[in-house]
N, C-alpha and C. Protein backbone atom coordinates (compact mmCIF):
# COMPACT_ATOMS: atom_id res chain seq x y z
N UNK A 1 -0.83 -4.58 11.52
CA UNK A 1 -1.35 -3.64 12.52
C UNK A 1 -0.45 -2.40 12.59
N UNK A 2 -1.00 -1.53 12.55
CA UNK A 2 -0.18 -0.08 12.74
C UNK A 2 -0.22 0.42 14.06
N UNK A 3 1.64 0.25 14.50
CA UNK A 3 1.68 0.81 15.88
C UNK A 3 2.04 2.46 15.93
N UNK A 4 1.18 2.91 16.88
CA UNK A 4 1.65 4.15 17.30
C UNK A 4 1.52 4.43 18.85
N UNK A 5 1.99 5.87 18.99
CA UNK A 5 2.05 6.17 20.35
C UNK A 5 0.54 7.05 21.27
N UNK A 6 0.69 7.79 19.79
CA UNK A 6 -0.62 8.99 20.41
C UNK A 6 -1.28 9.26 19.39
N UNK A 7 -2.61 9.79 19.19
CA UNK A 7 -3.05 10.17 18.64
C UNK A 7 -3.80 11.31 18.50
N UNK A 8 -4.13 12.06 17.37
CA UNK A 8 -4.45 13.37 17.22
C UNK A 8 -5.27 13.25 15.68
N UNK A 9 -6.40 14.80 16.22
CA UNK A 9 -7.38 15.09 15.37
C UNK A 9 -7.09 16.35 14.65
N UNK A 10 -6.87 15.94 12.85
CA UNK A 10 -5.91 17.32 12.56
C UNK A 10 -6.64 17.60 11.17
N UNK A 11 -7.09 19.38 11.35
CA UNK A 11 -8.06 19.70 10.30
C UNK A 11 -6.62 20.09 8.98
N UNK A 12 -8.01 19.98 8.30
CA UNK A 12 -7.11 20.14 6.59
C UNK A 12 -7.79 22.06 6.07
N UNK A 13 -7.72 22.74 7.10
CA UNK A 13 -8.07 24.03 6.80
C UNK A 13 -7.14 25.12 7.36
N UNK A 14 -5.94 25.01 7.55
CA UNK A 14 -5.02 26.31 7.81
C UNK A 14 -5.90 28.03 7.55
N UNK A 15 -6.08 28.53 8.17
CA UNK A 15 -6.40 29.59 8.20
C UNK A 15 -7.47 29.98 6.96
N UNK A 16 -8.33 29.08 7.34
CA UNK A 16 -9.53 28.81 6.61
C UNK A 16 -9.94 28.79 4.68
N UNK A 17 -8.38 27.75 4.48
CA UNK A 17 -8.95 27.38 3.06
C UNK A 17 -8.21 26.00 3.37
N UNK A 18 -9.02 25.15 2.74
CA UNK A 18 -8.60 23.86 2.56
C UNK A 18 -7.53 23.21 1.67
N UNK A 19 -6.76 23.02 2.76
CA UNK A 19 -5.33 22.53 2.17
C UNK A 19 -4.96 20.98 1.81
N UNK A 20 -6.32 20.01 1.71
CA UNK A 20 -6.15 18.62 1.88
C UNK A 20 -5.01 17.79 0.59
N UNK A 21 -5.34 18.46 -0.70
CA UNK A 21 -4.70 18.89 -2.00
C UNK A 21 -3.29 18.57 -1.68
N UNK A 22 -2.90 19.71 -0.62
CA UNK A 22 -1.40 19.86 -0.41
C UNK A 22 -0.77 18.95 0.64
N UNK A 23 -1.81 18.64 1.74
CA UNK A 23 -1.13 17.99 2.03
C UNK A 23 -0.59 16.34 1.58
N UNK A 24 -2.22 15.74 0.86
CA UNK A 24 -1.33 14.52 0.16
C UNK A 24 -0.50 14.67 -0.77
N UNK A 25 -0.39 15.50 -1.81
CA UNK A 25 0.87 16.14 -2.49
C UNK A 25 2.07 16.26 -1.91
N UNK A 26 2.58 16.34 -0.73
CA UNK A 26 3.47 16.63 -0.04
C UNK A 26 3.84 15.87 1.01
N UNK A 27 2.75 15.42 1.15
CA UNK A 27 2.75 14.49 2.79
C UNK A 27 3.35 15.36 3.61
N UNK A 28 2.20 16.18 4.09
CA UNK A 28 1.93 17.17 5.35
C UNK A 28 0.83 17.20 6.51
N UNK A 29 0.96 17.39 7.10
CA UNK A 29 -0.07 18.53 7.95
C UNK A 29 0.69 19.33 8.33
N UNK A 30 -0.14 20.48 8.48
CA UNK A 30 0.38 22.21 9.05
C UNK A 30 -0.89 22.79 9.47
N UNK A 31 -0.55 23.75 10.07
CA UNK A 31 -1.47 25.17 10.96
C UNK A 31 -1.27 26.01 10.43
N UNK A 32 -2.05 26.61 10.23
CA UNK A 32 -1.59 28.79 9.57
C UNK A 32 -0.86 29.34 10.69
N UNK A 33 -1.28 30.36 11.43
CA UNK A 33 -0.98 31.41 12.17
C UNK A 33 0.56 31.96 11.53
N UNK A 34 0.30 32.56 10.13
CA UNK A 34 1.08 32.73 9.26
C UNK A 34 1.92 33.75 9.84
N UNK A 35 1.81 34.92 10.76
CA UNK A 35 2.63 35.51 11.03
C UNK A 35 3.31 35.54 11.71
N UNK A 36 3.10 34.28 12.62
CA UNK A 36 4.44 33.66 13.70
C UNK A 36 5.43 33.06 12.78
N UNK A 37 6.63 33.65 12.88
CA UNK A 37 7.99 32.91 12.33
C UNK A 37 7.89 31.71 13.01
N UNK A 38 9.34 31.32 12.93
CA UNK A 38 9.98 29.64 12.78
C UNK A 38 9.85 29.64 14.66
N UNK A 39 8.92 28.30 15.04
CA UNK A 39 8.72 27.98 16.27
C UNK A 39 9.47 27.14 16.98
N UNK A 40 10.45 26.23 16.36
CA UNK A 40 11.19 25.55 17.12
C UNK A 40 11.78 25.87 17.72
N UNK A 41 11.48 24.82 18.98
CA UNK A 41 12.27 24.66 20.37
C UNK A 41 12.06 25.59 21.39
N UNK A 42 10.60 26.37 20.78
CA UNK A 42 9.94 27.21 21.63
C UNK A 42 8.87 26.57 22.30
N UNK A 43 9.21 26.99 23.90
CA UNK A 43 8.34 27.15 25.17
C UNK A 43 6.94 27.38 25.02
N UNK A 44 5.97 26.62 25.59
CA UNK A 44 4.13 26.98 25.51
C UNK A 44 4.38 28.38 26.04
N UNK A 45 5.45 29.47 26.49
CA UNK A 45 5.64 30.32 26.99
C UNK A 45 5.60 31.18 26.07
N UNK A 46 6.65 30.92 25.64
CA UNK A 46 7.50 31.60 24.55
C UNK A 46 6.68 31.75 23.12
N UNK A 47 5.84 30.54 22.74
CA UNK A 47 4.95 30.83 21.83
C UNK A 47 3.90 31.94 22.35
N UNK A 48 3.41 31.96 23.84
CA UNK A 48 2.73 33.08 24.04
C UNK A 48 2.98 33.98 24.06
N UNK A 49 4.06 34.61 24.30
CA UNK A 49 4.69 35.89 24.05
C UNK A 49 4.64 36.11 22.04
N UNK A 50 4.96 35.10 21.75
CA UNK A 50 4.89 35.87 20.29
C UNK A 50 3.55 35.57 19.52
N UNK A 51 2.83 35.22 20.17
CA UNK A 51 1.09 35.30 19.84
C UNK A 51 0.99 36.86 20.24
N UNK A 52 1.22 37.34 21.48
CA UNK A 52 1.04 38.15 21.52
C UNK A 52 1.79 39.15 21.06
N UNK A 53 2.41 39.38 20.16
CA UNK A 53 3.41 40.22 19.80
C UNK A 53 3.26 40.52 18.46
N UNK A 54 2.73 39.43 17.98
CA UNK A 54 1.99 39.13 16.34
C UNK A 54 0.75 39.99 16.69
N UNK A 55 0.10 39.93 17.93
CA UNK A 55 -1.36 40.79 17.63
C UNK A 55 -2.68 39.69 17.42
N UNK A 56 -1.84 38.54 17.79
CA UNK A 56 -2.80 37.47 17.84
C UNK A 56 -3.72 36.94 19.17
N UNK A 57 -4.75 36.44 18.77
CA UNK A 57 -5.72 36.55 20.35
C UNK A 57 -4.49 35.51 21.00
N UNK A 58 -4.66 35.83 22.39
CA UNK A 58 -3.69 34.80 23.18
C UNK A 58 -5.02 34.15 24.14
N UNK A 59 -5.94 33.36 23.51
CA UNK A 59 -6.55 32.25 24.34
C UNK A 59 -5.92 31.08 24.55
N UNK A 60 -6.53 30.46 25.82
CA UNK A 60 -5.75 28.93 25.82
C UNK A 60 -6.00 27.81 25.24
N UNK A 61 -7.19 27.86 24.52
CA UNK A 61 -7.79 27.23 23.27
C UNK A 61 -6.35 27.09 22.65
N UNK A 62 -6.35 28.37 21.65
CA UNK A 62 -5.21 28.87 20.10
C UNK A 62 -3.66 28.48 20.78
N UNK A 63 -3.69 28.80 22.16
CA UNK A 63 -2.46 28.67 22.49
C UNK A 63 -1.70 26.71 22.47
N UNK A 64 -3.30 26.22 23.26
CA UNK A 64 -2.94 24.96 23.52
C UNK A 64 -2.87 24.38 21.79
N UNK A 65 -3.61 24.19 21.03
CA UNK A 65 -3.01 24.14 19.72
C UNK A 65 -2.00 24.15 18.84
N UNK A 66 -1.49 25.28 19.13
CA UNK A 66 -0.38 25.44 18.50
C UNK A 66 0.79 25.04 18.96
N UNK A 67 0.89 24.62 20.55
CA UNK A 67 1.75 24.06 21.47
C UNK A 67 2.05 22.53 20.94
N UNK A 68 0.37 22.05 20.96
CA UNK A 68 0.49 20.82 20.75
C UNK A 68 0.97 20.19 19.64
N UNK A 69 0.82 20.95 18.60
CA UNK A 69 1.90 20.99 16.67
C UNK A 69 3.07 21.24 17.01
N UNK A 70 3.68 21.96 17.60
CA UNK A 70 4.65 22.04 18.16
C UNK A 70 5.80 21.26 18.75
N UNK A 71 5.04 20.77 19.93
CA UNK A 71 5.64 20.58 20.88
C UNK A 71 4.97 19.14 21.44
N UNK A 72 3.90 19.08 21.48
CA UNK A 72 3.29 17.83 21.92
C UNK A 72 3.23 16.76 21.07
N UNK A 73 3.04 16.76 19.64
CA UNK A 73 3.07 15.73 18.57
C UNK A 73 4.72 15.05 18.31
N UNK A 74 4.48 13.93 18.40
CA UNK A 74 6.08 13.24 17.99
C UNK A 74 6.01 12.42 17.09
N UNK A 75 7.48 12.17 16.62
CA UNK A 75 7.47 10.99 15.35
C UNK A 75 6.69 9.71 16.08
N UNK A 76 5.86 9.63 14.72
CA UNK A 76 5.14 7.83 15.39
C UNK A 76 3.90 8.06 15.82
N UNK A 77 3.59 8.99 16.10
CA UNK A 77 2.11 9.29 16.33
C UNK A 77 1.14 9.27 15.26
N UNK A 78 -0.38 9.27 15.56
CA UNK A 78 -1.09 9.25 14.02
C UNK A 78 -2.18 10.01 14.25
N UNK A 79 -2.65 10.40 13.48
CA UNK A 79 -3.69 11.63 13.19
C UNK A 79 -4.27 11.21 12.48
N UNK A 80 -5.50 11.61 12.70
CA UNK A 80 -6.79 10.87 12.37
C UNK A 80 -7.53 12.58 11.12
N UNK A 81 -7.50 12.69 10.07
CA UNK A 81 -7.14 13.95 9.02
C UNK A 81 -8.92 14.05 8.53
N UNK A 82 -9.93 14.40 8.84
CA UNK A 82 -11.10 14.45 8.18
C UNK A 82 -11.58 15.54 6.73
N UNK A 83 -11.73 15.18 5.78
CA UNK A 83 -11.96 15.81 4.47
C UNK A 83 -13.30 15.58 4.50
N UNK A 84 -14.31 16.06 4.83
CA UNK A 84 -15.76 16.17 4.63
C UNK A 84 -15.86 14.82 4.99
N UNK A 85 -16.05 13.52 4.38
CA UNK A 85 -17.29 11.95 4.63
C UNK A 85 -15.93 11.44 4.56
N UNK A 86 -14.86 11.94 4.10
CA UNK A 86 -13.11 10.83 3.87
C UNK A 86 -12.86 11.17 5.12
N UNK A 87 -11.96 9.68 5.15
CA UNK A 87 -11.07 10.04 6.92
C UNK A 87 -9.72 9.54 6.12
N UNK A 88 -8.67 10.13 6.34
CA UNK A 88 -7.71 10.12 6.03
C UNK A 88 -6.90 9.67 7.23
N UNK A 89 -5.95 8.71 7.24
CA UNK A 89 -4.89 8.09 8.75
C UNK A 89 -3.21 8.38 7.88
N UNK A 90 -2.57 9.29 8.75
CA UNK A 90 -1.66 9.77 8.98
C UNK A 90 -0.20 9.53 9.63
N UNK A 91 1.01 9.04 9.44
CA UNK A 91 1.60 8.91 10.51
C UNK A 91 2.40 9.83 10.52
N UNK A 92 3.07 10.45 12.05
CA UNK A 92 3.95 11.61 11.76
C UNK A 92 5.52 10.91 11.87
N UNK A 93 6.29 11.45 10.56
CA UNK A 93 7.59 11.17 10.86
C UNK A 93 8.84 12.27 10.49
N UNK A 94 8.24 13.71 11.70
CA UNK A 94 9.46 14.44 11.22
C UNK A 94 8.87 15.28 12.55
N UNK A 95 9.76 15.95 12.84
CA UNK A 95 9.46 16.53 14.27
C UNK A 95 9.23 18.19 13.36
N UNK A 96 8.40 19.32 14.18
CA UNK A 96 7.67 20.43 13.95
C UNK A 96 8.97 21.07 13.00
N UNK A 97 8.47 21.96 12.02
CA UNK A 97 9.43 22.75 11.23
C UNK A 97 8.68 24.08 10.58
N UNK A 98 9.55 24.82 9.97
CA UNK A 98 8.64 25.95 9.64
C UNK A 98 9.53 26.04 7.96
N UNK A 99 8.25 26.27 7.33
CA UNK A 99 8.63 26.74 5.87
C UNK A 99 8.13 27.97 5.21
N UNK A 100 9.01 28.48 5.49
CA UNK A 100 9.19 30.13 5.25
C UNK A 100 7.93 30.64 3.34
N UNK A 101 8.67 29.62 2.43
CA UNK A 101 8.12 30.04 1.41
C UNK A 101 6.36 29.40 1.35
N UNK A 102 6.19 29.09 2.47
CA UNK A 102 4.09 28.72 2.20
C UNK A 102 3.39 29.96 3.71
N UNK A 103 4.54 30.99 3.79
CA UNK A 103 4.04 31.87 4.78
C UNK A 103 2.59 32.63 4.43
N UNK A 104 2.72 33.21 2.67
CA UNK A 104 1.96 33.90 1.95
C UNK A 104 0.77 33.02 1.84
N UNK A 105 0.64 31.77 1.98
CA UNK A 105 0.27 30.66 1.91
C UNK A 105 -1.04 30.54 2.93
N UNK A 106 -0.25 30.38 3.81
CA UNK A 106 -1.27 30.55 5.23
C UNK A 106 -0.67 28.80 6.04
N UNK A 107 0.10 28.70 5.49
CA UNK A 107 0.35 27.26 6.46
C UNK A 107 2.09 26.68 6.59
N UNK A 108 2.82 27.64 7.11
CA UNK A 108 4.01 27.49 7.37
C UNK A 108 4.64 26.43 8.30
N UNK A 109 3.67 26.43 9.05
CA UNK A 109 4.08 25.66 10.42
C UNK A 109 3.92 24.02 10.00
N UNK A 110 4.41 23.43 9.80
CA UNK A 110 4.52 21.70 9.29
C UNK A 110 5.33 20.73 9.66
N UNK A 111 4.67 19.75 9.78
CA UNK A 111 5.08 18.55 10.22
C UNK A 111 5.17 17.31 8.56
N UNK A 112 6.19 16.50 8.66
CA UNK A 112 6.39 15.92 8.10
C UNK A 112 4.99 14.60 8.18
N UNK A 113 4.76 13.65 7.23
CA UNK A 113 3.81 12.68 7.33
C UNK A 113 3.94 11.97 6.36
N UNK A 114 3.33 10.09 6.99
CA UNK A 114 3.13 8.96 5.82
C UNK A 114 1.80 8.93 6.08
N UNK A 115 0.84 9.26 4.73
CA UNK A 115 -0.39 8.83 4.78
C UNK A 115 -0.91 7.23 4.81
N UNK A 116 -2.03 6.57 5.23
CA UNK A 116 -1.31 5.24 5.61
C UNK A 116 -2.90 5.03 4.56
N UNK A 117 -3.59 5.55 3.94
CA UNK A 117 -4.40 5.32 3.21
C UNK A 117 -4.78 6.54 2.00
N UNK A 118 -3.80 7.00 1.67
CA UNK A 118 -3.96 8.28 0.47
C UNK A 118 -4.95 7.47 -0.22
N UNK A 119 -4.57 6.78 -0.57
CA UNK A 119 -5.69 6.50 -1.90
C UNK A 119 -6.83 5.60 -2.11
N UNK A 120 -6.98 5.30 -0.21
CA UNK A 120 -8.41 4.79 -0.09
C UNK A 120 -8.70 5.04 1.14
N UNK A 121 -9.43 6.66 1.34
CA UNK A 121 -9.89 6.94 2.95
C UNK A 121 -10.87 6.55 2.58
N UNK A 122 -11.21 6.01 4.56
CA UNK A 122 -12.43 5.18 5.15
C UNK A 122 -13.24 6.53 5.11
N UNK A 123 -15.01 5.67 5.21
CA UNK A 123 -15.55 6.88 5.22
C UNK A 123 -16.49 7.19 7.17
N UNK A 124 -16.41 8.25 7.12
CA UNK A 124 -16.66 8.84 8.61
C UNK A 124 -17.57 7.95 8.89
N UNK A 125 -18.53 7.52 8.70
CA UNK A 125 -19.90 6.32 8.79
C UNK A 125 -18.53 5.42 9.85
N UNK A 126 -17.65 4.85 9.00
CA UNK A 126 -17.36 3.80 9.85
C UNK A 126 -16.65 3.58 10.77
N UNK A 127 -16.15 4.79 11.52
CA UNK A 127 -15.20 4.66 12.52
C UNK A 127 -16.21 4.47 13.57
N UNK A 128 -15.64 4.37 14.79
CA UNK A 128 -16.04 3.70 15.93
C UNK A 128 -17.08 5.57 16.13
N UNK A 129 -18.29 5.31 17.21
CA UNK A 129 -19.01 5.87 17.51
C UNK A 129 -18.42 7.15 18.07
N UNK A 130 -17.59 6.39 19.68
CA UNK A 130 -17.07 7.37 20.32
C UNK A 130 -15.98 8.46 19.45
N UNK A 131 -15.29 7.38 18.52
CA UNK A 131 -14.06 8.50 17.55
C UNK A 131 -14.88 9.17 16.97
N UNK A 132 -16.10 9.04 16.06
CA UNK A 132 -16.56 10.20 15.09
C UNK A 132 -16.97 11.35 15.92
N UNK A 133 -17.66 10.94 17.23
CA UNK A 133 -17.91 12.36 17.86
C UNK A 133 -17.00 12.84 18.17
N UNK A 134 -15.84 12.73 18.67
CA UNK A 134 -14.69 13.44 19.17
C UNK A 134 -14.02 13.91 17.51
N UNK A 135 -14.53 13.79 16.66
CA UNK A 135 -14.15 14.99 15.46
C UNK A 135 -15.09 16.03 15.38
N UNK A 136 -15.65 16.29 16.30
CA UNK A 136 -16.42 17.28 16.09
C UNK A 136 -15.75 18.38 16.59
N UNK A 137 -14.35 17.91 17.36
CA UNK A 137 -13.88 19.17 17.92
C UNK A 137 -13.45 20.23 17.20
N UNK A 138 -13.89 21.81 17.25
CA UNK A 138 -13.83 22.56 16.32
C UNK A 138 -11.88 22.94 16.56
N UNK A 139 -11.11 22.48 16.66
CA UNK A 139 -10.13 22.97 17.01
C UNK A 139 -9.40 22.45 15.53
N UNK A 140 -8.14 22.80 15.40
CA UNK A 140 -7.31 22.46 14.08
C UNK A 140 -6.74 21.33 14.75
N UNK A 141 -5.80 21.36 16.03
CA UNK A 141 -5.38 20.07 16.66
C UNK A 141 -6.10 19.62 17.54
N UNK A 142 -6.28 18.14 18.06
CA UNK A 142 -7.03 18.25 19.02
C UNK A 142 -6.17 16.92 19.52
N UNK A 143 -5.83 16.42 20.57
CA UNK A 143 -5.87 15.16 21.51
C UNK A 143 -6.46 14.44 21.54
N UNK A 144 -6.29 12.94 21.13
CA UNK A 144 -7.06 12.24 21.22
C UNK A 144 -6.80 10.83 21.79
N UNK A 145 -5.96 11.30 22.84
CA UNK A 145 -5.39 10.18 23.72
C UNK A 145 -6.81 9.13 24.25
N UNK A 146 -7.64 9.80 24.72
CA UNK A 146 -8.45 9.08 24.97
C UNK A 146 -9.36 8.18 24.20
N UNK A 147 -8.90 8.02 22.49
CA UNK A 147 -9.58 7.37 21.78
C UNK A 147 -8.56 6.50 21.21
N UNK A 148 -7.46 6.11 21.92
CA UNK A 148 -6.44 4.99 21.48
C UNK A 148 -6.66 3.95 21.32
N UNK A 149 -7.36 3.41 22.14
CA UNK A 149 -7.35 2.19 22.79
C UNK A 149 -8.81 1.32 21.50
N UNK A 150 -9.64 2.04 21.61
CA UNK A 150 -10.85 1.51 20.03
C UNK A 150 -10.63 2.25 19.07
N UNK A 151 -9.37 3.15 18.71
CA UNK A 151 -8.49 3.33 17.51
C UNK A 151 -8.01 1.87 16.60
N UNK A 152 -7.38 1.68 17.74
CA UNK A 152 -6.64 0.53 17.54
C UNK A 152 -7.06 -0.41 17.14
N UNK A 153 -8.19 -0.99 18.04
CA UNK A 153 -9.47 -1.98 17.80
C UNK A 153 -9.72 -1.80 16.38
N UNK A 154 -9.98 -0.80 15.98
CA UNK A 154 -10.79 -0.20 14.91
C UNK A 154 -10.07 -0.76 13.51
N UNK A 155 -8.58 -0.19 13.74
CA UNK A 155 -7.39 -0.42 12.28
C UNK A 155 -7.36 -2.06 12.50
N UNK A 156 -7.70 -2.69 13.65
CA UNK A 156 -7.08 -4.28 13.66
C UNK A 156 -8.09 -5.08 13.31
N UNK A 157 -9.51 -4.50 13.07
CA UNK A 157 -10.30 -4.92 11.86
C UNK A 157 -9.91 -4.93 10.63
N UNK A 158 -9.83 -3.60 10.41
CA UNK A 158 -9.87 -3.30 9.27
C UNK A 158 -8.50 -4.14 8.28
N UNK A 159 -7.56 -4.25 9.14
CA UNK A 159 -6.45 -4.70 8.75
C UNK A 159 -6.95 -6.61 8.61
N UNK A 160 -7.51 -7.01 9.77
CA UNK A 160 -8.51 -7.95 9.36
C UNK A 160 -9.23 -8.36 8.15
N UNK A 161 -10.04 -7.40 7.93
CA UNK A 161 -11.18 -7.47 6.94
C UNK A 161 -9.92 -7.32 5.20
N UNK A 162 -8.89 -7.05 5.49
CA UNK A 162 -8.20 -6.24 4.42
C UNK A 162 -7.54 -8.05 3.82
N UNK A 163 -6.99 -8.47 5.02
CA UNK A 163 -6.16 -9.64 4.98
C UNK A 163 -7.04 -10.95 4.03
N UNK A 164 -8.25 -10.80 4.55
CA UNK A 164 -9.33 -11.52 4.00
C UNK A 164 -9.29 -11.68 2.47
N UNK A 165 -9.79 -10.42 2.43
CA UNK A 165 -9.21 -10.01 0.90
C UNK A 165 -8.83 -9.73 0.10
N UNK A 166 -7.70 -9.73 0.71
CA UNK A 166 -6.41 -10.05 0.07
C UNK A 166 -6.18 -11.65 -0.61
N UNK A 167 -6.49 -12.21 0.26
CA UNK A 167 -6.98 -13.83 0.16
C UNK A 167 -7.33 -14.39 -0.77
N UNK A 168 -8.47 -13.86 -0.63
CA UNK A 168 -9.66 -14.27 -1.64
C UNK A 168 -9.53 -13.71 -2.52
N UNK A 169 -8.75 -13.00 -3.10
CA UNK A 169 -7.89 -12.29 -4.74
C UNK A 169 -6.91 -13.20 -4.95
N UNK A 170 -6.44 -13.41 -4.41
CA UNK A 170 -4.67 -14.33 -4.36
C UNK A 170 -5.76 -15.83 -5.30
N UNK A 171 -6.34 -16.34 -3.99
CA UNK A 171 -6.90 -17.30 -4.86
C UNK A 171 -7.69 -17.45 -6.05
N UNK A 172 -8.73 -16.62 -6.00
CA UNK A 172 -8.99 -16.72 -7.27
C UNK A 172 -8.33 -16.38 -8.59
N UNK A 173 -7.21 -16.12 -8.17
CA UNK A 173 -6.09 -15.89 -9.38
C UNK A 173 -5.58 -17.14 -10.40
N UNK A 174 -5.86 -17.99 -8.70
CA UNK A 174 -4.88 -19.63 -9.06
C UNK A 174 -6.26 -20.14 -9.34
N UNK A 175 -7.49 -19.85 -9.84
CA UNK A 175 -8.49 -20.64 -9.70
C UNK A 175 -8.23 -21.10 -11.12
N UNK A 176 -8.07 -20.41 -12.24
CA UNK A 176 -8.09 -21.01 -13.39
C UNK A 176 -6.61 -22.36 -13.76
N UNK A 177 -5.95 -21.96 -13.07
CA UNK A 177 -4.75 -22.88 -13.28
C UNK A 177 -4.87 -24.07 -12.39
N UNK A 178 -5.59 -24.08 -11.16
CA UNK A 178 -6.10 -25.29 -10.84
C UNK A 178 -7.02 -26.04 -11.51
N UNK A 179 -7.99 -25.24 -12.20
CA UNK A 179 -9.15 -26.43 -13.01
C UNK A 179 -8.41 -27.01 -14.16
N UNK A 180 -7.49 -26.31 -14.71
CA UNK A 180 -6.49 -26.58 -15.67
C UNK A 180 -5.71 -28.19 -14.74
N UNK A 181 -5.43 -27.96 -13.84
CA UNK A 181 -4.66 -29.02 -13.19
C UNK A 181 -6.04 -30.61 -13.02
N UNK A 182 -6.90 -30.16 -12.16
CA UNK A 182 -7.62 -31.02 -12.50
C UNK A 182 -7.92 -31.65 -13.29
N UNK A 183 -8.48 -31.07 -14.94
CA UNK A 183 -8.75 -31.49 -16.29
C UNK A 183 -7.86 -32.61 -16.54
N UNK A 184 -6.06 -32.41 -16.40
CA UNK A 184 -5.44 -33.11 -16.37
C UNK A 184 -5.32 -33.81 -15.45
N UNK A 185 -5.87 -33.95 -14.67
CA UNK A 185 -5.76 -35.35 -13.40
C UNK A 185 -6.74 -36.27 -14.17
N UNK A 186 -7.88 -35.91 -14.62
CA UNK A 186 -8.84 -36.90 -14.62
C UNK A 186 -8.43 -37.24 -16.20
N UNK A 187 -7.70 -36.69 -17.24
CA UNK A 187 -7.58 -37.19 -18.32
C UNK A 187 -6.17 -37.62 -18.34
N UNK A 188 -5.54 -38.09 -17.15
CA UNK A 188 -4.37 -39.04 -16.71
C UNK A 188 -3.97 -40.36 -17.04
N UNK A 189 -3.22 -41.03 -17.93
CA UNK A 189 -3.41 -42.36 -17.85
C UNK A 189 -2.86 -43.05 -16.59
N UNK A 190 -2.19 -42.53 -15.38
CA UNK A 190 -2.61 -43.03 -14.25
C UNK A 190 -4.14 -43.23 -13.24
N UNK A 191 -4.71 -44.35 -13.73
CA UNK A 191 -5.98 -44.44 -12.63
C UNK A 191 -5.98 -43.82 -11.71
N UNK A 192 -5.34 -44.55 -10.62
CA UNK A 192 -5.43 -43.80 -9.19
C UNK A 192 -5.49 -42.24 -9.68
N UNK A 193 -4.75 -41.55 -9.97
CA UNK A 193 -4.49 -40.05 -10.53
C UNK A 193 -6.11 -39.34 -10.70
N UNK A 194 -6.48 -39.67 -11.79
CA UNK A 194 -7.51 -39.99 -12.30
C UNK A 194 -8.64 -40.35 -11.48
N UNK A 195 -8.71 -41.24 -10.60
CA UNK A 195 -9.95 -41.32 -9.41
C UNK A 195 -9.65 -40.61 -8.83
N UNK A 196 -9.01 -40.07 -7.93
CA UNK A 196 -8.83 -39.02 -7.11
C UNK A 196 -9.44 -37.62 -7.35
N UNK A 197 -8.88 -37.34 -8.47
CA UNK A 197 -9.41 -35.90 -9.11
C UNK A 197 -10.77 -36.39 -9.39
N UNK A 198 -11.19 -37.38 -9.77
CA UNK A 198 -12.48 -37.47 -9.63
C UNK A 198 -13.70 -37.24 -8.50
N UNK A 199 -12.83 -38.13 -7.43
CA UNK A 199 -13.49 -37.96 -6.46
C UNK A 199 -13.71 -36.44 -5.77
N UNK A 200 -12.86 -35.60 -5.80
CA UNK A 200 -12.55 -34.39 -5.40
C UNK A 200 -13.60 -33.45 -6.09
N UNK A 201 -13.83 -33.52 -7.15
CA UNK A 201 -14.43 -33.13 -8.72
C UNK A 201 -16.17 -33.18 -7.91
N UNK A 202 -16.37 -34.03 -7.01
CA UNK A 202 -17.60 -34.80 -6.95
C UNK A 202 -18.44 -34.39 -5.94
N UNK A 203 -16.91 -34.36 -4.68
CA UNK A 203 -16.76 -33.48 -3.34
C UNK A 203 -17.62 -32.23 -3.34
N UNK A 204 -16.85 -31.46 -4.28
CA UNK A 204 -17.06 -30.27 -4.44
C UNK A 204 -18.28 -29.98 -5.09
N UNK A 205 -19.20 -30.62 -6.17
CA UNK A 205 -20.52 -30.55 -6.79
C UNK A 205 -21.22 -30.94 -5.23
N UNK A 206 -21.44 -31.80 -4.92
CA UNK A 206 -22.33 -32.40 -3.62
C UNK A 206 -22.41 -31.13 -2.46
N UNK A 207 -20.90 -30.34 -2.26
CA UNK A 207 -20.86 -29.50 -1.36
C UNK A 207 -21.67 -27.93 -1.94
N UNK A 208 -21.81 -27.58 -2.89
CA UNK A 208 -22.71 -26.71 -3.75
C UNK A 208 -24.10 -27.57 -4.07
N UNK A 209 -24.26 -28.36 -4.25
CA UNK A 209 -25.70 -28.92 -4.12
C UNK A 209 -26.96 -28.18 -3.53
């Protein structure tokens, strides 16, 4: 089961080109607003002053956003990353930073991340009802405290359904080296040995019957 604290809805489009590429390459998420320098340890204040100073709209939409990359996301949290029908699950483990050389870029502003399924996102069909609509939020970050709780539900299936089969691979691995074991029970010159595997042998035809 994957524990976290909070969760968040985080687009793969920095200043409107899709960066999904980079971020599993890198294990990222980031925001554009390329012409704000390095934000740490800046105030929901203090970022507004240099929204506005950049020449950038200062709504409380853009503002609360960029606060929340900032300032509201912490190590241990997970983000829920949508790529068109892929859902990508995220964990964050590096507190907000700025990288000067992806300014030209359009996505400076970054957070460190362990993708917890790079190379097999679920597809949007199957998350819980209430989570897929709450990706509809057009925002780059969004809150999603209120979808923790059948988040959770959700991965402790899946982690479920995973365990299963996991299982049922493991065994059928040993399936050939058990009939191998049997063969030799029943061609045992111990009897008993020999009835047993028989009987078992017999079990199992009757139970497929």
């Amino acid at each position: 089961m994957i524990e976290f604290n909070d969760l968040w809805l985080v687009r793969t489009n920095p200043e409107n080109t899709n960066r999904m590429k980079e971020f599993l390459e890198n294990n990222i998420i980031a925001i554009g607003w390329s012409n704000l320098l390095d934000l740490t340890d800046m105030s929901k204040s203090e970022i507004l002053a240099e929204l506005s100073k950049n020449n950038y709209s200062c709504s409380n939409v853009k503002l609360g956003v960029i606060n929340h990359f900032v300032n509201n996301m912490k190590v241990d949290d997970l983000c829920i990353i949508p790529n068109g029908e892929k859902i990508y699950i995220a964990k964050v483990t590096s507190s907000y930073y700025y990288d000067a050389g992806k300014a030209n870029d359009g996505y400076p502003h970054q957070r460190k991340v362990e993708f917890i399924n790079k190379d097999n996102p679920i597809s949007r069909a199957s998350l819980p009802e209430a989570t897929r609509k709450s990706l509809g939020a057009q925002n780059y970050v969004a809150h999603l405290k209120h979808r923790i709780g059948e988040f959770k539900a959700f991965l402790s299936e899946i982690a479920s359904k995973s365990g299963n089969i996991n299982l049922k691979q493991s065994l059928e691995k040993l399936l050939p080296k058990a009939i191998e074991n049997i063969k030799n029970a029943i061609e045992s010159d111990d009897a008993q040995i020999k009835f047993n595997a028989s009987v078992e042998v017999l079990k199992l035809l009757q139970k497929y019957e």
